[in-house]
N, C-alpha and C. Protein backbone atom coordinates (compact mmCIF):
# COMPACT_ATOMS: atom_id res chain seq x y z
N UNK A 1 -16.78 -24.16 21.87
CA UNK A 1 -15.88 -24.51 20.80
C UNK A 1 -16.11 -23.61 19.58
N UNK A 2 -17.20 -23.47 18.99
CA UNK A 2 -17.63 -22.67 17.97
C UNK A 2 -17.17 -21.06 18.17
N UNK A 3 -17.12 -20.91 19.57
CA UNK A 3 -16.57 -19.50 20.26
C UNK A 3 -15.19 -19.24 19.60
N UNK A 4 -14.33 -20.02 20.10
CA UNK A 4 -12.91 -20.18 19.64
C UNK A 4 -12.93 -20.15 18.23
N UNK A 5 -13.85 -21.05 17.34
CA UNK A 5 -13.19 -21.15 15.80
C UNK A 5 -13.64 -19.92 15.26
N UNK A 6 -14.73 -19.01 15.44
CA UNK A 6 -14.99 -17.96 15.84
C UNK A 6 -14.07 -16.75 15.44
N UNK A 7 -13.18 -16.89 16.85
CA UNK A 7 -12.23 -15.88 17.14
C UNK A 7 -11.21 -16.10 16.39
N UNK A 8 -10.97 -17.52 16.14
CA UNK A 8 -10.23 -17.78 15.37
C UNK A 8 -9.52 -17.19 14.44
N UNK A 9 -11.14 -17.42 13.40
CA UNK A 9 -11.21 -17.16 11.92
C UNK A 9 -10.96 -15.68 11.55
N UNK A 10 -11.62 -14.63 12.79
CA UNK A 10 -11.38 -13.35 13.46
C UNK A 10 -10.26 -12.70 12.78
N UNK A 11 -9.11 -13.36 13.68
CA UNK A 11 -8.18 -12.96 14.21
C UNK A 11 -7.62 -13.58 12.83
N UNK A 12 -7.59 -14.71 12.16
CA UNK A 12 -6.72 -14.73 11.04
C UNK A 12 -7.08 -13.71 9.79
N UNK A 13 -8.36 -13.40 9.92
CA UNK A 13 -8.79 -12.36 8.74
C UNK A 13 -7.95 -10.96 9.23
N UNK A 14 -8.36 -10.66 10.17
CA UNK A 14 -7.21 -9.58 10.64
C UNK A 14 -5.96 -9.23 10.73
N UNK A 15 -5.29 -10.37 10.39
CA UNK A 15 -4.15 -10.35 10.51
C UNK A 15 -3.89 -10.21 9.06
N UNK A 16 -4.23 -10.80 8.39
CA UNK A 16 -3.66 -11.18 7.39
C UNK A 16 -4.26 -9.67 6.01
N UNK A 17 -5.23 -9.22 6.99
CA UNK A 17 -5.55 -7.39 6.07
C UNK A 17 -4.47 -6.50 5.93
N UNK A 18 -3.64 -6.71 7.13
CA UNK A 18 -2.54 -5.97 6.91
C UNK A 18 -1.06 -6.50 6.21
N UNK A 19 -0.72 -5.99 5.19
CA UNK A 19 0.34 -6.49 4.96
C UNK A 19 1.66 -5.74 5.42
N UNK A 20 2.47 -6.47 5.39
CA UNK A 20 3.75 -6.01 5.68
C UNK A 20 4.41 -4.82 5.14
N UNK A 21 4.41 -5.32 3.58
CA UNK A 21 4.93 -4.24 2.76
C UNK A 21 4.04 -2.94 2.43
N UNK A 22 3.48 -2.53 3.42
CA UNK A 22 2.96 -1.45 3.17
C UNK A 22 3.48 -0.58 4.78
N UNK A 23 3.68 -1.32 5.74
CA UNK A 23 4.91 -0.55 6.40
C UNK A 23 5.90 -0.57 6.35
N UNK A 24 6.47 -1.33 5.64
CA UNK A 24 7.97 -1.46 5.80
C UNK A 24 8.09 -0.31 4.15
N UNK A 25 7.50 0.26 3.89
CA UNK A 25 7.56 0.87 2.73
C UNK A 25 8.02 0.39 1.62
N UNK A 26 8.13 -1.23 1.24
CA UNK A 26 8.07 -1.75 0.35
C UNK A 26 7.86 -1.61 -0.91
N UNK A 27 8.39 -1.26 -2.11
CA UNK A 27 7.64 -0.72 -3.70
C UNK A 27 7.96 -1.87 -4.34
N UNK A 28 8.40 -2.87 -3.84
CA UNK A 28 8.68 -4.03 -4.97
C UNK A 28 7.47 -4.87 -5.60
N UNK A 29 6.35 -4.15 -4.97
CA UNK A 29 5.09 -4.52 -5.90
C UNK A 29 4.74 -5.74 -5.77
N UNK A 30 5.08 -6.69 -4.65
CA UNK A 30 4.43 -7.92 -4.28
C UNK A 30 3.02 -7.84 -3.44
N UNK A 31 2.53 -8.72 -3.89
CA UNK A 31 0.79 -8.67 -3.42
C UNK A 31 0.90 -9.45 -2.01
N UNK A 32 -0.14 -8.72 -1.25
CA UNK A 32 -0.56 -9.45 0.06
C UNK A 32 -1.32 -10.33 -0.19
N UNK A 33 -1.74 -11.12 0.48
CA UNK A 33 -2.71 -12.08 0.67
C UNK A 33 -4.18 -11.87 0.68
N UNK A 34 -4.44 -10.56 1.35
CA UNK A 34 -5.99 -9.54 0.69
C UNK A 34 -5.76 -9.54 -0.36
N UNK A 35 -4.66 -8.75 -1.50
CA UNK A 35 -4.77 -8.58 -2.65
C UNK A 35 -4.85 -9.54 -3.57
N UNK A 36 -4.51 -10.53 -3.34
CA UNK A 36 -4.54 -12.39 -4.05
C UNK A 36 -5.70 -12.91 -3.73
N UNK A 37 -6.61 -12.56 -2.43
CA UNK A 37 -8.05 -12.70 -2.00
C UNK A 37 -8.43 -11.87 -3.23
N UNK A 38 -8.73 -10.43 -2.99
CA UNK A 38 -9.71 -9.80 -3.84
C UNK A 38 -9.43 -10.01 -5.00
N UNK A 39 -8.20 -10.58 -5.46
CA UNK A 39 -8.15 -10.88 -7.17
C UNK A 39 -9.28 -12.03 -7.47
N UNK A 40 -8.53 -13.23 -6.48
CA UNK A 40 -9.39 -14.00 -6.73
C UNK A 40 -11.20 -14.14 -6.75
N UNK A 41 -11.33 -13.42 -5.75
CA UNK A 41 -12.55 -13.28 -5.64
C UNK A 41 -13.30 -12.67 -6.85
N UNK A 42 -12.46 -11.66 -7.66
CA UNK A 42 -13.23 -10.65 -8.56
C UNK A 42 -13.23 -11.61 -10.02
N UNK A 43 -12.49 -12.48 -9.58
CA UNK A 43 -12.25 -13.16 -11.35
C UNK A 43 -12.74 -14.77 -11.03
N UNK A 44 -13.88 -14.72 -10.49
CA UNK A 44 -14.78 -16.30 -10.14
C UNK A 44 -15.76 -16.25 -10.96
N UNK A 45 -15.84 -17.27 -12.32
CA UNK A 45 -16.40 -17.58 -13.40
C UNK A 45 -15.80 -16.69 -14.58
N UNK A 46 -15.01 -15.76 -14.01
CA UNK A 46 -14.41 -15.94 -15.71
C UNK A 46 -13.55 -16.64 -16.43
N UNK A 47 -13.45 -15.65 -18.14
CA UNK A 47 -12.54 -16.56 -18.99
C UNK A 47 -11.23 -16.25 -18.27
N UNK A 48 -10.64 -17.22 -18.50
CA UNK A 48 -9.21 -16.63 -18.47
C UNK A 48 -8.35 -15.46 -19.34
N UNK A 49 -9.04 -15.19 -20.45
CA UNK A 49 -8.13 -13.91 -20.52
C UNK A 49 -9.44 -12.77 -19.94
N UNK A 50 -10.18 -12.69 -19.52
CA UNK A 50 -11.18 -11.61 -18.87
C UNK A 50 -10.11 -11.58 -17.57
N UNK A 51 -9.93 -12.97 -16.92
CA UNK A 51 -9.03 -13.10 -15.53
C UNK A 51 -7.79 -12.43 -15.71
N UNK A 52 -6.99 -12.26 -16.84
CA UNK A 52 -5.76 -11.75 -17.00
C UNK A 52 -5.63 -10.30 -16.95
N UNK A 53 -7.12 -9.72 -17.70
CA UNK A 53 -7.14 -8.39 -18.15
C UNK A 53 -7.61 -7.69 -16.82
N UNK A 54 -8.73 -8.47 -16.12
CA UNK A 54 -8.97 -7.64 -14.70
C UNK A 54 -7.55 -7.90 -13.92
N UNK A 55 -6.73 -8.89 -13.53
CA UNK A 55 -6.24 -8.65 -12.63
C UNK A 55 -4.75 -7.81 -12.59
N UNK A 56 -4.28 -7.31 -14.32
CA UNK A 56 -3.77 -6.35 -14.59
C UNK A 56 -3.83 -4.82 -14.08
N UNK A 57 -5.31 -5.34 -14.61
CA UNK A 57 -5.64 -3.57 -14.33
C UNK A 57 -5.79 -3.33 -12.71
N UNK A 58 -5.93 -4.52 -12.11
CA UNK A 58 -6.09 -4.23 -10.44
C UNK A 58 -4.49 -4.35 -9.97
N UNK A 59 -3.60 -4.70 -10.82
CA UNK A 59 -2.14 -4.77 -10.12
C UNK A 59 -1.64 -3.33 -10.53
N UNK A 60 -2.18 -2.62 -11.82
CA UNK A 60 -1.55 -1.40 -12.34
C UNK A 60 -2.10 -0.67 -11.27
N UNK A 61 -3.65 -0.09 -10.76
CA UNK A 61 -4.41 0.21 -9.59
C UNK A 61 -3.38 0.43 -8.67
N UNK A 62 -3.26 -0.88 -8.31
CA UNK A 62 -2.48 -0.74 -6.35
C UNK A 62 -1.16 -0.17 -6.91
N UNK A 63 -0.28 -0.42 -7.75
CA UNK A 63 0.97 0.15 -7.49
C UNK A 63 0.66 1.46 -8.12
N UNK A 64 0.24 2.05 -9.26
CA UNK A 64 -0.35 3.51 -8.66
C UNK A 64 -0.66 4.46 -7.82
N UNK A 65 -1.14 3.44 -6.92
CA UNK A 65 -1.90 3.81 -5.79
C UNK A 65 -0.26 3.88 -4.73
N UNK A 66 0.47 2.89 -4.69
CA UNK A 66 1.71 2.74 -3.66
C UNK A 66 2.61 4.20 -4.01
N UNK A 67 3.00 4.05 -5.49
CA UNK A 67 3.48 5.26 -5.70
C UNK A 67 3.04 6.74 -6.04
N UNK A 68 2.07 6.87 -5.93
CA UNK A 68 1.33 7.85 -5.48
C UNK A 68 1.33 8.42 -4.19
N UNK A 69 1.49 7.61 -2.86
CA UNK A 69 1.74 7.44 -1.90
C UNK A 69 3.03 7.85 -1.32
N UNK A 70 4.08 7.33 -2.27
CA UNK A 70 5.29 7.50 -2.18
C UNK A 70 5.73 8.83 -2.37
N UNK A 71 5.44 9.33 -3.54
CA UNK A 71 5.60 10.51 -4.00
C UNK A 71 4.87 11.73 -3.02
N UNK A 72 3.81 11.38 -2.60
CA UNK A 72 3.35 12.57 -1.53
C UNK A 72 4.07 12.29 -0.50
N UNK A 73 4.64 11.45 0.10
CA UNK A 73 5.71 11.82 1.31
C UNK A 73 6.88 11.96 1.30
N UNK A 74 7.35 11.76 -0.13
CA UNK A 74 8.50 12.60 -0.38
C UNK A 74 8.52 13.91 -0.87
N UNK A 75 7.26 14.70 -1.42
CA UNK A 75 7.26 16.15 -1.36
C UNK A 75 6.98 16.87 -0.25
N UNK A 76 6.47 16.02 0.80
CA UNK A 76 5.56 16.06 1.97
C UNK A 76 7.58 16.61 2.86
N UNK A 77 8.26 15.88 2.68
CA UNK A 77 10.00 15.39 3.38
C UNK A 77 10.82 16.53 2.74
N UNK A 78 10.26 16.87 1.31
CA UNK A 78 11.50 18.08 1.13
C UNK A 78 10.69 19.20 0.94
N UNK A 79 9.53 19.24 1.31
CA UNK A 79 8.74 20.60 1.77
C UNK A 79 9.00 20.74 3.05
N UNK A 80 9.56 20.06 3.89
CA UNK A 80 10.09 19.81 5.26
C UNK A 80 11.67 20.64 4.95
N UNK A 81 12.38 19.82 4.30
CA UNK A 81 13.41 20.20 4.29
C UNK A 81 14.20 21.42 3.93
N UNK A 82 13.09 22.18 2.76
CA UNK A 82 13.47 23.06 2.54
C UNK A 82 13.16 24.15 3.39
N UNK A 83 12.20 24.28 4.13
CA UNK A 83 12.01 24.87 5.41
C UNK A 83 13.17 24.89 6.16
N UNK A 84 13.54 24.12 6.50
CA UNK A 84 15.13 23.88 7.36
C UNK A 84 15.94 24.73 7.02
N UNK A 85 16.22 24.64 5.55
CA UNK A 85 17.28 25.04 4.64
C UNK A 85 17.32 26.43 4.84
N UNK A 86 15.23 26.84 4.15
CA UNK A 86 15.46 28.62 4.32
C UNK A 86 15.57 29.44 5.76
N UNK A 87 15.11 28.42 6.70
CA UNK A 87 15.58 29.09 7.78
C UNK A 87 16.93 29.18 8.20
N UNK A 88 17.73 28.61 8.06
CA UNK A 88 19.23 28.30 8.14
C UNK A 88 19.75 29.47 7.44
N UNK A 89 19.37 29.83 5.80
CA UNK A 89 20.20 30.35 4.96
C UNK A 89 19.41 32.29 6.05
N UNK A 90 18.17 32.04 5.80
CA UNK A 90 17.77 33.45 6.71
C UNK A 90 18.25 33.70 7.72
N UNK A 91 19.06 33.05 8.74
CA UNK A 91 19.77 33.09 10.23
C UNK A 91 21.29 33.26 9.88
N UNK A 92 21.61 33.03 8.78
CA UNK A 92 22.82 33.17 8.43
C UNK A 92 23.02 34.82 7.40
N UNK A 93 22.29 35.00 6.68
CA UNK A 93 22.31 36.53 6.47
C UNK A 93 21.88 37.45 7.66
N UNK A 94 21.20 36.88 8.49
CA UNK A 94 20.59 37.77 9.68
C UNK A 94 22.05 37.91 10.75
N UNK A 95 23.01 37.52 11.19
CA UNK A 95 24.06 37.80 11.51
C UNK A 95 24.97 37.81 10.92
């Protein structure tokens, strides 16, 4: 029995590390359930405005961090694209 609650507990921690909106490419800046964990966790015994000011600066953090993310695979997509482009425009002066 202890095996199972076990695997359980496992398998719900695992699941729940990954959030959604970080594949579905989500920017609407809603927190997972890790991120509402580690808030909580980081702001146990403080004041409440200590709690306000850390968990600011950990929400400014991650979406930084998202669009930061964002932005390298969209230079990442038209460093792609423009490749396309100059080969196209070079095949087209070339005949």
């Amino acid at each position: 029995m202890k095996q199972w609650m076990v695997v359980g507990l496992l398998l719900a921690v695992g699941l729940a590390a990954f959030p959604c909106h970080s594949y579905a490419g989500n920017m609407s800046g809603g927190d997972s359930i890790t991120d509402k964990t580690s808030d909580w966790l980081a702001t146990i015994g403080k004041s409440p405005e200590e709690r306000d000011v850390i968990i600011a600066q950990r929400k400014a953090d991650r979406m930084a961090k998202r669009f930061g993310e964002a932005m390298k695979s969209t230079a990442e997509k038209t460093g792609k694209e423009m490749k396309k482009m100059g080969k196209k425009i070079g095949d087209a002066f070339n005949n």
